[in-house]
Each structure stands twice: as structure tokens, then as C-alpha cells.
Protein backbone atom coordinates (compact mmCIF):
# COMPACT_ATOMS: atom_id res chain seq x y z
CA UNK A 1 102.92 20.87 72.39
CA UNK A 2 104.26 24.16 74.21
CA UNK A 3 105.47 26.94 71.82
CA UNK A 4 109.08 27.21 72.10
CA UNK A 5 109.88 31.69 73.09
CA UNK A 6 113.11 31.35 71.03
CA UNK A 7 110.76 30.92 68.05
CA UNK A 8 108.12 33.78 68.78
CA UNK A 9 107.76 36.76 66.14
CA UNK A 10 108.00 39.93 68.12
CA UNK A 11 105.39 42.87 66.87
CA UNK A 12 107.80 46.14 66.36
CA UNK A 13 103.98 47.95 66.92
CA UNK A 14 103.55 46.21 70.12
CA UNK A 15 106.09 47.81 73.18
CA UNK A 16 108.22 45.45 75.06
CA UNK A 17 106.44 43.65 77.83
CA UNK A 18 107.67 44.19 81.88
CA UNK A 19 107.54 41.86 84.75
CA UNK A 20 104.55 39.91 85.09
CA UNK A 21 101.55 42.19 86.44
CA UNK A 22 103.02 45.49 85.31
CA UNK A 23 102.14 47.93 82.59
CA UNK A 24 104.54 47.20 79.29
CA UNK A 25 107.61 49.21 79.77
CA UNK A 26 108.10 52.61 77.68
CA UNK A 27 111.02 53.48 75.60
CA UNK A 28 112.63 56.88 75.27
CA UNK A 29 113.26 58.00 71.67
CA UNK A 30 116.79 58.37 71.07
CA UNK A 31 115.92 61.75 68.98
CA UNK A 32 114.46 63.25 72.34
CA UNK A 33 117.57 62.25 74.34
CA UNK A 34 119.83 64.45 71.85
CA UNK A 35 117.11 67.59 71.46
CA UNK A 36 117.82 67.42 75.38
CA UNK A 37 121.25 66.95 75.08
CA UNK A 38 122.01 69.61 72.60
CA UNK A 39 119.77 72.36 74.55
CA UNK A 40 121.70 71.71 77.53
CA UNK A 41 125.10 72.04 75.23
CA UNK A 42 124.02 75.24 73.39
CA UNK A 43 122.32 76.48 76.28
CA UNK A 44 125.79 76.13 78.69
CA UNK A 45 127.16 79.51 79.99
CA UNK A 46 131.13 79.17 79.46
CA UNK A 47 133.42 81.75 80.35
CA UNK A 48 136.95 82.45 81.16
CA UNK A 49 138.48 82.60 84.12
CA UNK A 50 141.85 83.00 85.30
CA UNK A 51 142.82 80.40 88.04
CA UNK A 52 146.60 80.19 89.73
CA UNK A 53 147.72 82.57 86.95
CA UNK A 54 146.29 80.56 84.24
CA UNK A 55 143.93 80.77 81.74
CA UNK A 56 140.43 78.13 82.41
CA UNK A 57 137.52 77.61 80.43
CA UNK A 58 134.63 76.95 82.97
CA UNK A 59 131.50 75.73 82.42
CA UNK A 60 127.79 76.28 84.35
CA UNK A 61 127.34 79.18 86.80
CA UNK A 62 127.44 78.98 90.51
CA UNK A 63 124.14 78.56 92.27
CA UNK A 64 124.44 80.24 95.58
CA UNK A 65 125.32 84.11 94.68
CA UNK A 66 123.28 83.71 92.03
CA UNK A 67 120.09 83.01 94.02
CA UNK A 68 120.68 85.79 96.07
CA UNK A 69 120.57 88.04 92.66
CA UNK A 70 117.37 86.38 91.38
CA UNK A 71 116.35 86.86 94.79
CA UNK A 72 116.48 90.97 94.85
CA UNK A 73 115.36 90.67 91.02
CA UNK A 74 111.58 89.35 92.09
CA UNK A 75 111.95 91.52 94.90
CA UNK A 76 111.85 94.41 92.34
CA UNK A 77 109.94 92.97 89.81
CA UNK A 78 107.33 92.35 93.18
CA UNK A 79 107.54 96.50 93.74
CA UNK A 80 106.73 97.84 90.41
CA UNK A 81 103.81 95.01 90.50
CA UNK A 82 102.59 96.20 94.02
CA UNK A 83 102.87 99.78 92.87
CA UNK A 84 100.77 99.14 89.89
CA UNK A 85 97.85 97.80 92.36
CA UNK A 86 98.29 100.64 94.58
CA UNK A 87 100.03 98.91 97.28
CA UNK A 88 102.89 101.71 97.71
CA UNK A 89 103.87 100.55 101.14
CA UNK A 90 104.40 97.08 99.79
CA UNK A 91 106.16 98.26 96.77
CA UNK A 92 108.69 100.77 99.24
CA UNK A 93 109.20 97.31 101.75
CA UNK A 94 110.12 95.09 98.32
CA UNK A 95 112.86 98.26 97.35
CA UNK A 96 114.02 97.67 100.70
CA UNK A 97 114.38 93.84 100.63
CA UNK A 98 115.87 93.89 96.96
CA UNK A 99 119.02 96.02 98.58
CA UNK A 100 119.70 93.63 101.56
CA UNK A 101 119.92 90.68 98.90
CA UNK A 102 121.79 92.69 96.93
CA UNK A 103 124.23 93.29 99.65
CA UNK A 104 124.22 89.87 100.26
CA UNK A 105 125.09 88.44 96.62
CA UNK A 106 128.48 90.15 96.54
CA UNK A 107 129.19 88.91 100.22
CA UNK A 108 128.13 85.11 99.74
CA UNK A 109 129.86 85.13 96.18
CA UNK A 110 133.58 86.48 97.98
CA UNK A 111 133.54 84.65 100.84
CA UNK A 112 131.97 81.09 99.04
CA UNK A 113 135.04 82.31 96.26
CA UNK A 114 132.37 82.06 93.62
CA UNK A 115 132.57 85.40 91.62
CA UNK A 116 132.01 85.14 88.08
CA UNK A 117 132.01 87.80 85.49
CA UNK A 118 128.35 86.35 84.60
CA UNK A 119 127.10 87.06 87.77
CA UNK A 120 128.55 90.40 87.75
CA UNK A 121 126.63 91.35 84.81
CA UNK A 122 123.62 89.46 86.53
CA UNK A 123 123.76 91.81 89.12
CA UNK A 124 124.13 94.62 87.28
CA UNK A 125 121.15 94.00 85.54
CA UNK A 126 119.37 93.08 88.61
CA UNK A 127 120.13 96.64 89.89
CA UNK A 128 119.12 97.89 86.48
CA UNK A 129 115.12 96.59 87.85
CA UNK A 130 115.48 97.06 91.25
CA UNK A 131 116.88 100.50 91.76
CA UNK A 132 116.37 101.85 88.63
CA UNK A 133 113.09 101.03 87.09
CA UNK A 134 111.69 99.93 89.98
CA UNK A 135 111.52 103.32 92.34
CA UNK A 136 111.06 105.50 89.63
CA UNK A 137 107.95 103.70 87.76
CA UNK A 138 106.39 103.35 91.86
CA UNK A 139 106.91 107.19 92.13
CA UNK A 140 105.51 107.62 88.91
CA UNK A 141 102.27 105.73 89.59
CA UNK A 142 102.05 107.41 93.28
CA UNK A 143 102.37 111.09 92.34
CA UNK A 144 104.48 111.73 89.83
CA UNK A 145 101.70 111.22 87.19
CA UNK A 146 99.77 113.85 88.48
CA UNK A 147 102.28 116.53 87.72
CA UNK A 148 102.01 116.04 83.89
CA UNK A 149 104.71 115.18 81.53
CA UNK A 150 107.23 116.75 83.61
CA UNK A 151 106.12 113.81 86.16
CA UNK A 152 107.22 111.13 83.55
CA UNK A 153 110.26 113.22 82.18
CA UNK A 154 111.77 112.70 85.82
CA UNK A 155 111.16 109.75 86.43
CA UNK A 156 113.09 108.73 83.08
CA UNK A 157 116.08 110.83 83.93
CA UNK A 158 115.48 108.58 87.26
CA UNK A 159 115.89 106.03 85.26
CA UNK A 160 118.81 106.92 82.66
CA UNK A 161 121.22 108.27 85.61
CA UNK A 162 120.68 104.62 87.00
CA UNK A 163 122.01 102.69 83.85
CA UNK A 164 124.57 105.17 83.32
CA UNK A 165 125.74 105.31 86.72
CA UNK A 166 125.51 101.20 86.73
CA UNK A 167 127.80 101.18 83.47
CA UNK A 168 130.14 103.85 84.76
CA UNK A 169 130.38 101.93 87.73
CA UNK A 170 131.60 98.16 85.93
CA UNK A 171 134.02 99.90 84.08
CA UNK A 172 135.77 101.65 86.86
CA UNK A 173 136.28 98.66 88.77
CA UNK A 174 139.86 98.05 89.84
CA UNK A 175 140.84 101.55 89.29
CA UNK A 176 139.45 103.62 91.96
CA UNK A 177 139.72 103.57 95.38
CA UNK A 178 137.26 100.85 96.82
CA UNK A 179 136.80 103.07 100.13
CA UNK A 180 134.97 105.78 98.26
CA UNK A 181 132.33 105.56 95.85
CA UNK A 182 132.11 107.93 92.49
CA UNK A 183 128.36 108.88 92.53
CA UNK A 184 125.75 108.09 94.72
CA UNK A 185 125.33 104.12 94.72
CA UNK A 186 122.11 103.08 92.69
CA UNK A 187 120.77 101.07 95.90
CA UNK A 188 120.84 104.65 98.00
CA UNK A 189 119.07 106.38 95.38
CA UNK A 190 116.42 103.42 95.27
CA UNK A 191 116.51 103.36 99.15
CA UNK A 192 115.82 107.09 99.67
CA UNK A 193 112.98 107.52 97.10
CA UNK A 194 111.24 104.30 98.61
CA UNK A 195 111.85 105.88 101.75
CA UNK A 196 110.22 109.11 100.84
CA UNK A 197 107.22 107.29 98.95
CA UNK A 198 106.36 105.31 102.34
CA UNK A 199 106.73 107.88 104.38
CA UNK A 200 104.51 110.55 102.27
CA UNK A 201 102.08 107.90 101.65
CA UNK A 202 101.46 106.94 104.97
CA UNK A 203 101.07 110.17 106.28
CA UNK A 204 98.88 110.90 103.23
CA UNK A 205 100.85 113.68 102.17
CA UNK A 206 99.37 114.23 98.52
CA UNK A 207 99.52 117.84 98.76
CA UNK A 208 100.85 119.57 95.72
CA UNK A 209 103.66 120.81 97.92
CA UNK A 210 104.77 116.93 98.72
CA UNK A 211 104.06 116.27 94.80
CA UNK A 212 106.85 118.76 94.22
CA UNK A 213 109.04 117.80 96.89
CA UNK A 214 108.90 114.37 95.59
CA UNK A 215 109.82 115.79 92.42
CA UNK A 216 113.00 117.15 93.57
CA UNK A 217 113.88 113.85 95.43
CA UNK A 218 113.79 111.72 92.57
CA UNK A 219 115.33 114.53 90.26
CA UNK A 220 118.25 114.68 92.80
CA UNK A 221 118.60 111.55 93.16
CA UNK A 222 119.11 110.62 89.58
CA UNK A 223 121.69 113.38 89.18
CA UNK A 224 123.45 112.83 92.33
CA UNK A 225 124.26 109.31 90.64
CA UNK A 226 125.91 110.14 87.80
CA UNK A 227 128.10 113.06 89.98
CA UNK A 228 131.80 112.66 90.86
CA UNK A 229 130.81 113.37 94.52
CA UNK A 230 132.57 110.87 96.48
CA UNK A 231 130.76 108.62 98.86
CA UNK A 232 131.91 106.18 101.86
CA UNK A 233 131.65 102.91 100.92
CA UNK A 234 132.10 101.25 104.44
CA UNK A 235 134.00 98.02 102.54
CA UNK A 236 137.38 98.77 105.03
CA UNK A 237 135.30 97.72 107.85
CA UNK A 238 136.36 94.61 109.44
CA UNK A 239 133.56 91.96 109.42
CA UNK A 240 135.85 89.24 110.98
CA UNK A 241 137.79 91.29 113.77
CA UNK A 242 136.84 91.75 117.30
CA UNK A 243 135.05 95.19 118.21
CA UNK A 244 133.86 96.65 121.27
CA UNK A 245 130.90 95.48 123.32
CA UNK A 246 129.24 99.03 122.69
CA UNK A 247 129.28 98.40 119.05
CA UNK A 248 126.73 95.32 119.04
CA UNK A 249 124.99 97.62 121.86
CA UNK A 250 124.44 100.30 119.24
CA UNK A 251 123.20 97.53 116.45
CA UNK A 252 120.91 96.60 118.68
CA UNK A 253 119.73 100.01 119.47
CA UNK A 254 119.68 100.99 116.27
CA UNK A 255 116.86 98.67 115.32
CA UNK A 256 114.80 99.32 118.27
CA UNK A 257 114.68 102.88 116.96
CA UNK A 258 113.96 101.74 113.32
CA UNK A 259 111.42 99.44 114.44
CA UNK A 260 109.56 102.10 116.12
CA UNK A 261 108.94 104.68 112.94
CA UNK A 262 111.01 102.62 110.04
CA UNK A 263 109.93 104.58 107.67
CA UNK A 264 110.49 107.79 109.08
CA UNK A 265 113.86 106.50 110.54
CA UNK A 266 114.87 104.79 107.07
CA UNK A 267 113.85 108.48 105.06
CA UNK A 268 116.23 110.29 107.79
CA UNK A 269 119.12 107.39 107.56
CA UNK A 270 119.63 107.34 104.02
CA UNK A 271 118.83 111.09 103.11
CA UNK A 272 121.88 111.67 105.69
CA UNK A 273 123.89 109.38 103.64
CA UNK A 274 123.06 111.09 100.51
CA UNK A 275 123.44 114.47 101.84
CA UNK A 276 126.77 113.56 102.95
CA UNK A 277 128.64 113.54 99.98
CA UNK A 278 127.83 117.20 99.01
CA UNK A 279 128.61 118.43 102.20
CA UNK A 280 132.08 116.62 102.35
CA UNK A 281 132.71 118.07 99.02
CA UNK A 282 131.82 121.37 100.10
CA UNK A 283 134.09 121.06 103.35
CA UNK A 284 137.21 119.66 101.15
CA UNK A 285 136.97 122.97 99.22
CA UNK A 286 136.57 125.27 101.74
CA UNK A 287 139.98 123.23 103.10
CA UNK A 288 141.85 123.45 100.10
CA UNK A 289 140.75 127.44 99.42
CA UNK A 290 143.63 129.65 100.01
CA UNK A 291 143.28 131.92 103.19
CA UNK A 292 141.20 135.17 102.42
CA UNK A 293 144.05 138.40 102.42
């Protein structure tokens, strides 16, 4: 006589069976389905927003900005790394990529209308690695360490100027003019000390001369960042508007002449950028100075 299924005792040890052929099929635990659930919950960046003049609670982060920022983060993380192993060229090309993306971020996050305040403070820190730690720990381990403790006391004010000039800078925004910047911009500091690192080191310049002149580069650097001099900040340029035919002309050329010596021609484009806000602040004065007599 055939056993009737409806009357077959069912083994809570054994798992349920599939269809015919296949492996029995596994159950997921209920208690592992809530730890998941919960981390995801606690875990859950929420912030507020203000959308049409109303307060919104939003929940998650957006994706694309915020890739960008991770982005220039390795890219720093990758210099100090590369500097470590000796690889200072490497470490002054990562310095170099970690500003692009970090010029990007802001970009992709206003014109995608994804700005958060979480990835404003994930940028910030981001620029805390990347052109703060970053250029001063691969000067450091180039040829700053062979000056002594003074080597390592720069490179901290380095350092300190950058997180101060990064905090001065997120609490200012909104109240000064967004044409000018107050202080040399972290990314120019980072961009002119990896420019002087590849430079020096591919020329071999290890002379105690170049020790010292690298000395005074990252020492100005720091200092110029936490100034009041006022530098352009090239945001009223028109991305979207029509220019002249000469001005893509002059892109173009531009690179040709970077691609020939780019570290030379980096080291001489960015030093005039940071020597321009002294000398502007020296020509405003001598404007403003009453005639002599």
C-alpha cells in the first residue's frame, strides 16, 4: 500500500527538500535578516536639507560627487604610500591627480544638483589627506628629514596651516566674495610643493642649497594659507558661454608646452599663482598710499 504524504512526519533537523535532482533548499535565519536590517538603519547618513523653502529629512548620500571625493582621497593616500617607497615622482603625479578630482567633485555635485552638507565635510577631509598630509609627509621623506628637527617642525606647520586654513575656509562660506579667495587655496599649496619635489628630484638637486630652498617652499606655503592675501578664484568664468576661437587655441597650446617639461612648466604655473597674491597686495597699497609731498 503507498504511504499517503499528507501523513508523513517532517524532521525539523532535516532542511526542506527542492525540486527533484537539486540540493535541499537553504533557509535564511530570520535573526540574520534583522542584524542586516538594523546595520543598514543605524548605519544610514540622514541629514537636513532645505528643499523649495522647506525643511526635508533625507536619507543616503549621493553616489556620483562622492566618488569623485573618494577618488582624490586614494589619490593621496597613493602619494604618501609612493613617497614612503621612494617613488617621489609618483607621489608628485598622485598630488596632481587628487586636485583635478577635487575640482571635479564640486563641479559634478552643482551641476548633477547633488550637494550635500556630508559631502562637504567629505571633501574637506579629503583635502585634509591630499593637500595637507600628503605633500608635506612626501617632502619630509625626500629631504626634509635630512635637515633635522627643523625638517619635521615644517613640515607640521605644513600641515597645521592646511587644517586651519580648511576650517577657516567652511566657515566663511556665503560671506565673502566667491571671486577672491582668503589665503592661498590648500590644492595650490599641495600643487606647488609637488611641483617643486618633482622637479628637484628629477634633476637630482639634493644639494644642501635645494634642501633649504625646499624648506622655504613648504614654510611659505603653509603660511601663505592661513594669510588674508586675496587670491583669484576664476569661479566668474563662464563654462557654458561662447568664447573666442583663440581661447581653445591657447588650451591647446598650453598643454603642448606642459607636455614638453610638465614639471618644470607645472613648478613655474603655480608658483606664479602663488606669487600673485603678494604682489597684488603690494600693488593695492602702493595705490591706496597717499602721494609723497
Amino acid at each position: 500500500m503507498s504511504q499517503d504524504p499528507r501523513n508523513t512526519e517532517h524532521d525539523p533537523a532535516q532542511p526542506d527538500a527542492g525540486p527533484a535532482g537539486k540540493e535541499p533548499l537553504e533557509r535564511v535565519s530570520p535573526g540574520e535578516e534583522d542584524l542586516a536590517a538594523a546595520f543598514v538603519r543605524e548605519t544610514e547618513v540622514i541629514e537636513e536639507a532645505v528643499e523649495d523653502g522647506k525643511k526635508v529629512r533625507r536619507k543616503g548620500i549621493y553616489l556620483l560627487p562622492n566618488l569623485f571625493t573618494t577618488s582624490a582621497l586614494f589619490a593621496g593616500f597613493f602619494a604618501i604610500v609612493a613617497g614612503i617607497n621612494g617613488d617621489f615622482t609618483a607621489a608628485a603625479v598622485a598630488i596632481f591627480i587628487a586636485m583635478v578630482l577635487d575640482g571635479l567633485d564640486g563641479r559634478v555635485a552643482r551641476m548633477t544638483n547633488t550637494q550635500s552638507a556630508f559631502g562637504a565635510e567629505y571633501d574637506s577631509l579629503s583635502d585634509m589627506l591630499s593637500f595637507g598630509a600628503a605633500p608635506a609627509l612626501v617632502a619630509f621623506t625626500w629631504i626634509l628629514q635630512d635637515i633635522g628637527k627643523t625638517g619635521w617642525v615644517v613640515a607640521f606647520l605644513y600641515v597645521a596651516c592646511a587644517a586651519l586654513r580648511l576650517a577657516r575656509f567652511n566657515v566663511q562660506i556665503g560671506s565673502v566674495d566667491k571671486k577672491w579667495f582668503i589665503g592661498l587655496p590648500s590644492p595650490s599649496a599641495a600643487a606647488l610643493v609637488a611641483a617643486s619635489i618633482w622637479t628637484f628630484h628629477s634633476f637630482d638637486a639634493e644639494a644642501f642649497g635645494f634642501k633649504l630652498l625646499m624648506l622655504v617652499i613648504v614654510a611659505a606655503a603653509g603660511v601663505l594659507m592661513v594669510s588674508n592675501i586675496r587670491y583669484y578664484s576664476f569661479k566668474d568664468i563662464d563654462l557654458k558661454g561662447p568664447v573666442p576661437f583663440v581661447v581653445l587655441l591657447a588650451i591647446v597650446l598650453g598643454f603642448v608646452v606642459i607636455s614638453m617639461q610638465p614639471s618644470v612648466m607645472l613648478l613655474l604655473l603655480f608658483g606664479a599663482y602663488v606669487a600673485s597674491g603678494p604682489v597684488m597686495a603690494v600693488m593695492r597699497k602702493v595705490k591706496r598710499a597717499p602721494p609723497a609731498g
